[in-house]
C-alpha atoms as a PDB file:
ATOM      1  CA  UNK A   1       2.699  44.966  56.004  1.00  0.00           C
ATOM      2  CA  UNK A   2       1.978  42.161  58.105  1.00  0.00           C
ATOM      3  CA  UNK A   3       2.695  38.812  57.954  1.00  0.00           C
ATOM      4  CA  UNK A   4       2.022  35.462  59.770  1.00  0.00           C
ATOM      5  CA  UNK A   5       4.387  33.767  62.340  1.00  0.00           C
ATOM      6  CA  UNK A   6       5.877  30.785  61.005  1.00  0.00           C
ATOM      7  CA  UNK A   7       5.815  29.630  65.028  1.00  0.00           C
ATOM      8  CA  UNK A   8       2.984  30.682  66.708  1.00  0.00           C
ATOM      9  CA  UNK A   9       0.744  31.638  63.769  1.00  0.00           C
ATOM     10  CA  UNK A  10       0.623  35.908  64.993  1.00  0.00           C
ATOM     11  CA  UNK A  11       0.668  38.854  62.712  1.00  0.00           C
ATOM     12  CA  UNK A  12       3.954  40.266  62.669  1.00  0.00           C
ATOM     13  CA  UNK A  13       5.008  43.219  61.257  1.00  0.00           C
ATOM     14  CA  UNK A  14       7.761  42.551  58.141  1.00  0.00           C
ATOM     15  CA  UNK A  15      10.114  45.219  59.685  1.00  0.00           C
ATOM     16  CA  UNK A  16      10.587  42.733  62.515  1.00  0.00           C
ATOM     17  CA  UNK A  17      13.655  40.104  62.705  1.00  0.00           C
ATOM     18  CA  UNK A  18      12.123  38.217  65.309  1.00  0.00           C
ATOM     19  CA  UNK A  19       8.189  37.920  66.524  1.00  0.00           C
ATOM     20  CA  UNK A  20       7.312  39.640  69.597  1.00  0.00           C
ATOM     21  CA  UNK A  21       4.968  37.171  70.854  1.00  0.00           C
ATOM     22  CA  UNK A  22       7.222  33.737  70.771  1.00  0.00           C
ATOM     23  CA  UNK A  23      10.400  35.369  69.863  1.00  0.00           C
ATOM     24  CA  UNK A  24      11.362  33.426  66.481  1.00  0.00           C
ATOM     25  CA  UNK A  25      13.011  34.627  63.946  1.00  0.00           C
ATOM     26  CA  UNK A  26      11.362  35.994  61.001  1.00  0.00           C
ATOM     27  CA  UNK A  27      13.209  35.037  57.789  1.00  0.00           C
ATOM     28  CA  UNK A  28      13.410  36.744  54.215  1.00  0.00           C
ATOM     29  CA  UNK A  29      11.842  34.021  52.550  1.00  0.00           C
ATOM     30  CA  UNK A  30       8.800  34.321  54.990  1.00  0.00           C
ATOM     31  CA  UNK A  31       8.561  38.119  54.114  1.00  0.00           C
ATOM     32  CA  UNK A  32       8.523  37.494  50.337  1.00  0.00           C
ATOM     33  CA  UNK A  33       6.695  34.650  50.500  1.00  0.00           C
ATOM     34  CA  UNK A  34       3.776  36.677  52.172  1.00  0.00           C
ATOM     35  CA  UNK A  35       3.994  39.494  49.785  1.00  0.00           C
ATOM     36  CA  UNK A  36       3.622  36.872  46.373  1.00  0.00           C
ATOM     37  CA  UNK A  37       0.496  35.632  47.890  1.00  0.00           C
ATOM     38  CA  UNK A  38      -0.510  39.464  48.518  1.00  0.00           C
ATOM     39  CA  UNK A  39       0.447  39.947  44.882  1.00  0.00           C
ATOM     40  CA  UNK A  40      -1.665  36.719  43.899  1.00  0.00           C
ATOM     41  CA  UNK A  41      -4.844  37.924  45.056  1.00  0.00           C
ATOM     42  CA  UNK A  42      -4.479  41.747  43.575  1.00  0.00           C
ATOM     43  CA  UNK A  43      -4.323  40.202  40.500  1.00  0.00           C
ATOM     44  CA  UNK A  44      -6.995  37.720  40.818  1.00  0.00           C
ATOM     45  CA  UNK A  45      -8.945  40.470  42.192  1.00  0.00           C
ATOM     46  CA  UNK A  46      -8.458  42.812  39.027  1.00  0.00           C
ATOM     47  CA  UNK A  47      -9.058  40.255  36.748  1.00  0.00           C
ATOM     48  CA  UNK A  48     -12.238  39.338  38.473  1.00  0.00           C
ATOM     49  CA  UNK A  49     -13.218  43.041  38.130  1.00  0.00           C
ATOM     50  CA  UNK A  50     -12.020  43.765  34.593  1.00  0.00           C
ATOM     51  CA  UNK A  51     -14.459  40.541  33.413  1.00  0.00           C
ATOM     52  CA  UNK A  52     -17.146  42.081  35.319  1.00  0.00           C
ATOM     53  CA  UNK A  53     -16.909  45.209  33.993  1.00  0.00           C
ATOM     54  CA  UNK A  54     -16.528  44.004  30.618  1.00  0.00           C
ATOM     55  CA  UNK A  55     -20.143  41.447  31.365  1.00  0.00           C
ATOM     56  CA  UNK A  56     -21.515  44.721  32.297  1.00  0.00           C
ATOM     57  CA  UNK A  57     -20.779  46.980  29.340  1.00  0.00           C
ATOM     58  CA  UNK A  58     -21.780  44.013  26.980  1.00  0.00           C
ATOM     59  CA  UNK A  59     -25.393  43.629  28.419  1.00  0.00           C
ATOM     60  CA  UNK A  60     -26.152  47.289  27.933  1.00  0.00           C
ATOM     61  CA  UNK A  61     -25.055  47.172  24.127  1.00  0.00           C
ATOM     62  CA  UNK A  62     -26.956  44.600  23.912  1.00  0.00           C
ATOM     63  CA  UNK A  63     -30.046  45.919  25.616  1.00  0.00           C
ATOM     64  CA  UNK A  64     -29.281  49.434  23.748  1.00  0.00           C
ATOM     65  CA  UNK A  65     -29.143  47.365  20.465  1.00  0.00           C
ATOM     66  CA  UNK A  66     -33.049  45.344  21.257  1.00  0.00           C
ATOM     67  CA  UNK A  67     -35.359  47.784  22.708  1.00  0.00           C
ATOM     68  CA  UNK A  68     -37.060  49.113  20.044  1.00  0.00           C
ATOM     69  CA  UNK A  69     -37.040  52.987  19.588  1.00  0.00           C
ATOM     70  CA  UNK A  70     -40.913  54.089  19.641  1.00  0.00           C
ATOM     71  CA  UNK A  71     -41.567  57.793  17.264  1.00  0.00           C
ATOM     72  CA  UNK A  72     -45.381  59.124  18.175  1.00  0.00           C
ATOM     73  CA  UNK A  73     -46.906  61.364  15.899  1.00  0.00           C
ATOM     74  CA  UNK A  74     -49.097  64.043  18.334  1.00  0.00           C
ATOM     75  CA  UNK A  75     -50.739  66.965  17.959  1.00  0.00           C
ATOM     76  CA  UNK A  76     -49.725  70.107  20.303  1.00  0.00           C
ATOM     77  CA  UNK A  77     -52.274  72.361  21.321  1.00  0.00           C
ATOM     78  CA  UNK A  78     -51.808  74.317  17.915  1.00  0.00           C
ATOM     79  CA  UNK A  79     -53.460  71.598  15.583  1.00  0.00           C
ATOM     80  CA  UNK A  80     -49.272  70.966  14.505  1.00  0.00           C
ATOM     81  CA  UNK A  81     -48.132  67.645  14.150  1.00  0.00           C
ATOM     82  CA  UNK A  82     -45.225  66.432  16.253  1.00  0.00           C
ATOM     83  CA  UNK A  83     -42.973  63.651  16.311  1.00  0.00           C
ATOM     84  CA  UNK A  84     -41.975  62.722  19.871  1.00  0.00           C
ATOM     85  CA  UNK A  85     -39.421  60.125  20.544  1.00  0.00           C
ATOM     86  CA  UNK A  86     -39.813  57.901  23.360  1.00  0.00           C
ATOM     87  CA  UNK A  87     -37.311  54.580  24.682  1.00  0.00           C
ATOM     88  CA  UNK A  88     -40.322  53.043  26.226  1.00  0.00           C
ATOM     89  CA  UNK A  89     -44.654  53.311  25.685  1.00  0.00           C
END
């Protein structure tokens, strides 16, 4: 994972003890600091989603629930009456 120079501001890779490009020393804190904020966002992200998801399955019960469902009586080419079911005219 990367993570930002506390020095010059460059992406350094966590593994490191010191940054390549200005040479300071990359502390623990740093590292797990970086990874909390990673954390941070995950979860804002999933909540984000999950509310979505959960706006999304509501409006289709609810559209589900208010369209009418429309039964036409027809005749087939026998002279036999036929209910047919259709969601829309």
């Amino acid at each position: 994972m990367l993570i930002k120079c506390s020095e010059c501001g460059k992406e350094v890779s966590d593994q490191a003890s010191t940054c390549p490009n200005c040479g300071a020393p990359i502390k623990e804190d740093e590292i797990k600091k970086e990874i909390k904020a990673g954390i941070k966002i995950s979860k804002k992200l999933a909540i984000i989603l999950i509310i979505a998801l959960s706006f999304i399955i509501i409006c289709a019960f609810i559209f589900g629930y208010f369209i009418p469902a429309h039964t036409y009586v027809t005749k087939d080419s026998n002279g036999n009456y036929v209910e047919e079911f259709r969601l829309f005219k």
